[in-house]
C-alpha atoms as a PDB file:
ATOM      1  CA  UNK A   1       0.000   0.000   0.000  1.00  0.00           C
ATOM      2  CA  UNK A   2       1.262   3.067  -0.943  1.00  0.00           C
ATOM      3  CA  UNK A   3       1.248   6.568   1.302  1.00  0.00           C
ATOM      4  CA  UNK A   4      -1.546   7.865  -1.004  1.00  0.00           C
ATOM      5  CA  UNK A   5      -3.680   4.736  -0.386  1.00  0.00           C
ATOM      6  CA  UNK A   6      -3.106   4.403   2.984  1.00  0.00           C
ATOM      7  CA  UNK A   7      -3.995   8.205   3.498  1.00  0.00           C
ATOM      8  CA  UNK A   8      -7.587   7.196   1.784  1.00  0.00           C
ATOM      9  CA  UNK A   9      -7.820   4.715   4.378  1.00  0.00           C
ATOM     10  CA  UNK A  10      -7.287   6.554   6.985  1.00  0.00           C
ATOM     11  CA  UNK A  11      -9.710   9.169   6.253  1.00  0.00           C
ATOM     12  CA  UNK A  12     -12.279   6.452   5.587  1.00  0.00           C
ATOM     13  CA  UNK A  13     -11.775   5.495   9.001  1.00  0.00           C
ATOM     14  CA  UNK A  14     -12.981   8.751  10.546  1.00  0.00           C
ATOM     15  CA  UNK A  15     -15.704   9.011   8.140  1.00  0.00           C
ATOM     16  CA  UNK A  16     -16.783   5.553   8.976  1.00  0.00           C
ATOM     17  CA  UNK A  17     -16.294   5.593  12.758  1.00  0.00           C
ATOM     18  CA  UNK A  18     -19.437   5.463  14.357  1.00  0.00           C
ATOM     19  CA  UNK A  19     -20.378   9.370  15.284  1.00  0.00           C
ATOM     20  CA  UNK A  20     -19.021  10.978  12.128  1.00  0.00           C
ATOM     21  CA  UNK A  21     -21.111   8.618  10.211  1.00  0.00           C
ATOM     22  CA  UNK A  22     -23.966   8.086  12.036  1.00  0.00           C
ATOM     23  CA  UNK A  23     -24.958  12.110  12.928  1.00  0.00           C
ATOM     24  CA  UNK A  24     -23.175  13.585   9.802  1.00  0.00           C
ATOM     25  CA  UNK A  25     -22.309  11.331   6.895  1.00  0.00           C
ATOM     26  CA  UNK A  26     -26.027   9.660   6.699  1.00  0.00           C
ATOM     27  CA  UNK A  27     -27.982  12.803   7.791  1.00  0.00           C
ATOM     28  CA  UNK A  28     -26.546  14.612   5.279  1.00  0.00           C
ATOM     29  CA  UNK A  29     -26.401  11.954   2.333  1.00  0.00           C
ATOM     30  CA  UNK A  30     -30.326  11.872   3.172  1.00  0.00           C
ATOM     31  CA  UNK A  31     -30.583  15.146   2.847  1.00  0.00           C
ATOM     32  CA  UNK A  32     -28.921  15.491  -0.446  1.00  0.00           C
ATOM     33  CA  UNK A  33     -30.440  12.529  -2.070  1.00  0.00           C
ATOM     34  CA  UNK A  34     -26.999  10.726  -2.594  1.00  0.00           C
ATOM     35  CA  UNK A  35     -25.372   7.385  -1.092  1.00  0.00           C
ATOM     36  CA  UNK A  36     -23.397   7.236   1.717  1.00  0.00           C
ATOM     37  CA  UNK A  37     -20.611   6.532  -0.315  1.00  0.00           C
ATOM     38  CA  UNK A  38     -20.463   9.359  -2.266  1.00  0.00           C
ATOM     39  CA  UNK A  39     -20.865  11.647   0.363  1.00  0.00           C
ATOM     40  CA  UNK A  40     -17.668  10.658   2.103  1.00  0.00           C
ATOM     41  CA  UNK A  41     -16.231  10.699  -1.833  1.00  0.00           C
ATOM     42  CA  UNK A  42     -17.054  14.721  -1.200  1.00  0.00           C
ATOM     43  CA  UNK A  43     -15.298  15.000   2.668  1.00  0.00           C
ATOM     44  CA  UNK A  44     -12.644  13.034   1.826  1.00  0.00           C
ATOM     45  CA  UNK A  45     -12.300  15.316  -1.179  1.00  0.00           C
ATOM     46  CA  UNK A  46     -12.843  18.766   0.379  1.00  0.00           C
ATOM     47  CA  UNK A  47     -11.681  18.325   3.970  1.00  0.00           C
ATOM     48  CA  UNK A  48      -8.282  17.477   5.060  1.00  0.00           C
ATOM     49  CA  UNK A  49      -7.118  15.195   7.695  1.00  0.00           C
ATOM     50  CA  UNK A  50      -7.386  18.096  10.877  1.00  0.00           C
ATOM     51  CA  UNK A  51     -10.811  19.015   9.414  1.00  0.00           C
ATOM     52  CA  UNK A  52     -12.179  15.703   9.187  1.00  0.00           C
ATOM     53  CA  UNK A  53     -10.676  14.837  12.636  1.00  0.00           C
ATOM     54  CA  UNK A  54     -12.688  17.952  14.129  1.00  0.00           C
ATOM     55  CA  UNK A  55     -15.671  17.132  12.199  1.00  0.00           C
ATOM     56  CA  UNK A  56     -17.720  16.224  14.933  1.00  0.00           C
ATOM     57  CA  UNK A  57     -16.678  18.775  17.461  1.00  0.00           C
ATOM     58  CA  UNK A  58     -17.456  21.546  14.063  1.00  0.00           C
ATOM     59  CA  UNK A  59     -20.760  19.501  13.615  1.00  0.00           C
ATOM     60  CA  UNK A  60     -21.783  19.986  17.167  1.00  0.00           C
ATOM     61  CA  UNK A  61     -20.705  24.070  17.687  1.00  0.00           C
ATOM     62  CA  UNK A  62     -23.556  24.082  14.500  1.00  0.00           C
ATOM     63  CA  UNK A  63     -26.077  22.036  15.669  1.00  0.00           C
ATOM     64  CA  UNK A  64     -26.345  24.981  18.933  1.00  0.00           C
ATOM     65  CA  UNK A  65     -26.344  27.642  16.452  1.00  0.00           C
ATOM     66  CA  UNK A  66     -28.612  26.117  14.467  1.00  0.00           C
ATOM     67  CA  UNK A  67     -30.764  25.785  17.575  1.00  0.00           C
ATOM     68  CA  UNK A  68     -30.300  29.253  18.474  1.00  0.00           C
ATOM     69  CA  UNK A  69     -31.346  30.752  15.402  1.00  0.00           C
ATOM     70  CA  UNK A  70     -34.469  28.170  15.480  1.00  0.00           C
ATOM     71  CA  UNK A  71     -35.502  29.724  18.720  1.00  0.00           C
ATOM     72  CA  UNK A  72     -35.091  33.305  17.350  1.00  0.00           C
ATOM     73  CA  UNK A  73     -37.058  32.729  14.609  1.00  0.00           C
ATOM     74  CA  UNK A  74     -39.877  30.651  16.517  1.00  0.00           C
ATOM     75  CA  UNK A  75     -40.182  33.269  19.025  1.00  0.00           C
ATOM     76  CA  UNK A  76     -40.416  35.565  16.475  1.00  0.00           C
ATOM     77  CA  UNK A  77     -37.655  37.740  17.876  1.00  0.00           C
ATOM     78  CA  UNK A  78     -36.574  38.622  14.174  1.00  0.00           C
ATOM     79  CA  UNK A  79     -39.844  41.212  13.972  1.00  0.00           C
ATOM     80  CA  UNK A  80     -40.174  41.738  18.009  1.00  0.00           C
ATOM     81  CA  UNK A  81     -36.276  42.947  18.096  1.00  0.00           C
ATOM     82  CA  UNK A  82     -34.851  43.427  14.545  1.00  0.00           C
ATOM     83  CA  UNK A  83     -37.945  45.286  12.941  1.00  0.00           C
ATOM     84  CA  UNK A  84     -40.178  46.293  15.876  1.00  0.00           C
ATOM     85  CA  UNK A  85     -37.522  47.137  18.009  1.00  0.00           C
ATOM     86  CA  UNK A  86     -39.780  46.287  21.071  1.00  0.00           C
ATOM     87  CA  UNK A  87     -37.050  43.821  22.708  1.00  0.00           C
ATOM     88  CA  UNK A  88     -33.394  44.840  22.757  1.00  0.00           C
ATOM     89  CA  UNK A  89     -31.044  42.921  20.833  1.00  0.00           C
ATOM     90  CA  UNK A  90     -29.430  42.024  23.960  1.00  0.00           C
ATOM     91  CA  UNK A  91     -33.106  40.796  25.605  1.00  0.00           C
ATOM     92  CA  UNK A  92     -32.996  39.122  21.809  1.00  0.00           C
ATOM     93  CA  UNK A  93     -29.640  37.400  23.077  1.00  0.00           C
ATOM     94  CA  UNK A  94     -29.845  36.611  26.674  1.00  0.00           C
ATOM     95  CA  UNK A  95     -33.709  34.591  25.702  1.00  0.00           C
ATOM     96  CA  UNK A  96     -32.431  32.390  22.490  1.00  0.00           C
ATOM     97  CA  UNK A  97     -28.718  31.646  24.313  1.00  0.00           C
ATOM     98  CA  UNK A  98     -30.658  31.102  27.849  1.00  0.00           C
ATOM     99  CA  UNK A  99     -33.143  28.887  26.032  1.00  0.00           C
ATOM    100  CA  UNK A 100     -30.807  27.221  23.588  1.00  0.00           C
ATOM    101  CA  UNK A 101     -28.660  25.852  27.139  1.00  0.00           C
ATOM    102  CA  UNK A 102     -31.714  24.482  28.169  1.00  0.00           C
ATOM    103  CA  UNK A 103     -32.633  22.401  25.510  1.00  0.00           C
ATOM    104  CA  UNK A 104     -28.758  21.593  24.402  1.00  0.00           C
ATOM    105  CA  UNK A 105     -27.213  21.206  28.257  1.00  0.00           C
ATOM    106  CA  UNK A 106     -30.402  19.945  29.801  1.00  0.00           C
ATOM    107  CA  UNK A 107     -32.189  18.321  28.056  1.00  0.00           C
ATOM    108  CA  UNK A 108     -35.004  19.788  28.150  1.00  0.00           C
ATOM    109  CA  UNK A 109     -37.985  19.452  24.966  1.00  0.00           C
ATOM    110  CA  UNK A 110     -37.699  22.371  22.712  1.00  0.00           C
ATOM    111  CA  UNK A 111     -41.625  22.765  22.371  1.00  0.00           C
ATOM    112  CA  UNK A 112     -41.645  23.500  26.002  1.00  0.00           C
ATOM    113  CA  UNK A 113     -38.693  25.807  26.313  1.00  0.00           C
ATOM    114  CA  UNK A 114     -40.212  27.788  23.296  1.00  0.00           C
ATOM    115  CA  UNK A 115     -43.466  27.975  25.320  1.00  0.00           C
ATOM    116  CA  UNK A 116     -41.568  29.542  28.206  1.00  0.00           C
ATOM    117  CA  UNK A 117     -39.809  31.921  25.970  1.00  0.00           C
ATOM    118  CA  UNK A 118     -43.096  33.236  24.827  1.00  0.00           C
ATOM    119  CA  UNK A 119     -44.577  33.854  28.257  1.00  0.00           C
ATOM    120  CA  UNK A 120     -41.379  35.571  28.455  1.00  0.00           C
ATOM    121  CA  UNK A 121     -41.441  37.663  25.760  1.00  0.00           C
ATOM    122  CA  UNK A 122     -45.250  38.756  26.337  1.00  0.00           C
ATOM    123  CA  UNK A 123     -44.322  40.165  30.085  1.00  0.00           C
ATOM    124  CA  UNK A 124     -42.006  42.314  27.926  1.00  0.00           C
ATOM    125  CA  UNK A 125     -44.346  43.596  25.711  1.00  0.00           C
ATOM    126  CA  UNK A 126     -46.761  43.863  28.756  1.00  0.00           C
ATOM    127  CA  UNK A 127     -44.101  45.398  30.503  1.00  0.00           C
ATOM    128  CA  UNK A 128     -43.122  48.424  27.788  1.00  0.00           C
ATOM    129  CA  UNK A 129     -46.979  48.733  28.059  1.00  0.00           C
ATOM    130  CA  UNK A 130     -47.237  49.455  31.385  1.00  0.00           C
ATOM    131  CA  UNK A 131     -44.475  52.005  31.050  1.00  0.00           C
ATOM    132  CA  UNK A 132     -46.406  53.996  28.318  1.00  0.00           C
ATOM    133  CA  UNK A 133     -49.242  54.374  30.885  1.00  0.00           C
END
């Protein structure tokens, strides 16, 4: 085997290990319509051996963003903060990172933190009412 082959084995390794394949590879061939197969053709093609050996640590940082900018759009915090202005970007912050932790650290089911996010977000708006008065 020569170094080139045995480089191709080695990154078939991490792209076969269990994680790597099982939350990444697979989702994402699903998503794409393509085999398995060919989807590793296309990391082991793109991605070096340091990126593919960080690919799950990369994959997870995303999956929380991902999940914060769910809860900022289900909340609706893109109108209430970026075009209304009626929560502060920082309120806008502190409620998807706060909420995010509890689903992502916790454990905690998302349909039920977004639930307490909107309670939380009304007593705002109630809030800036009551100040108007």
């Amino acid at each position: 085997m020569n170094d080139e082959e045995r480089f191709i084995v080695m990154k078939q390794r991490i792209l076969r290990s269990f994680k790597w394949g099982k939350d990444i590879v697979a989702p994402l061939a699903d998503e794409f319509g393509i085999s398995i197969e060919e989807m590793e053709d296309i990391f082991m093609n793109c991605l070096d051996m340091s990126s593919l050996e960080s690919l799950h640590s990369t994959w997870d940082s995303a999956n929380y963003l991902a999940l914060k900018e769910q809860i900022y759009l289900d909340l609706r915090l893109c109108w209430l903060s970026g075009t209304l202005e009626l929560i502060t970007p920082e309120e806008a912050d502190e409620i998807k990172t706060r909420l995010a932790d509890e689903v992502y650290d916790k454990g905690r089911e998302y349909d039920e933190v977004i639930e307490e996010g909107k309670q939380e977000i009304l007593q705002i708006l109630k809030s800036i009412n009551l100040k108007e008065e």
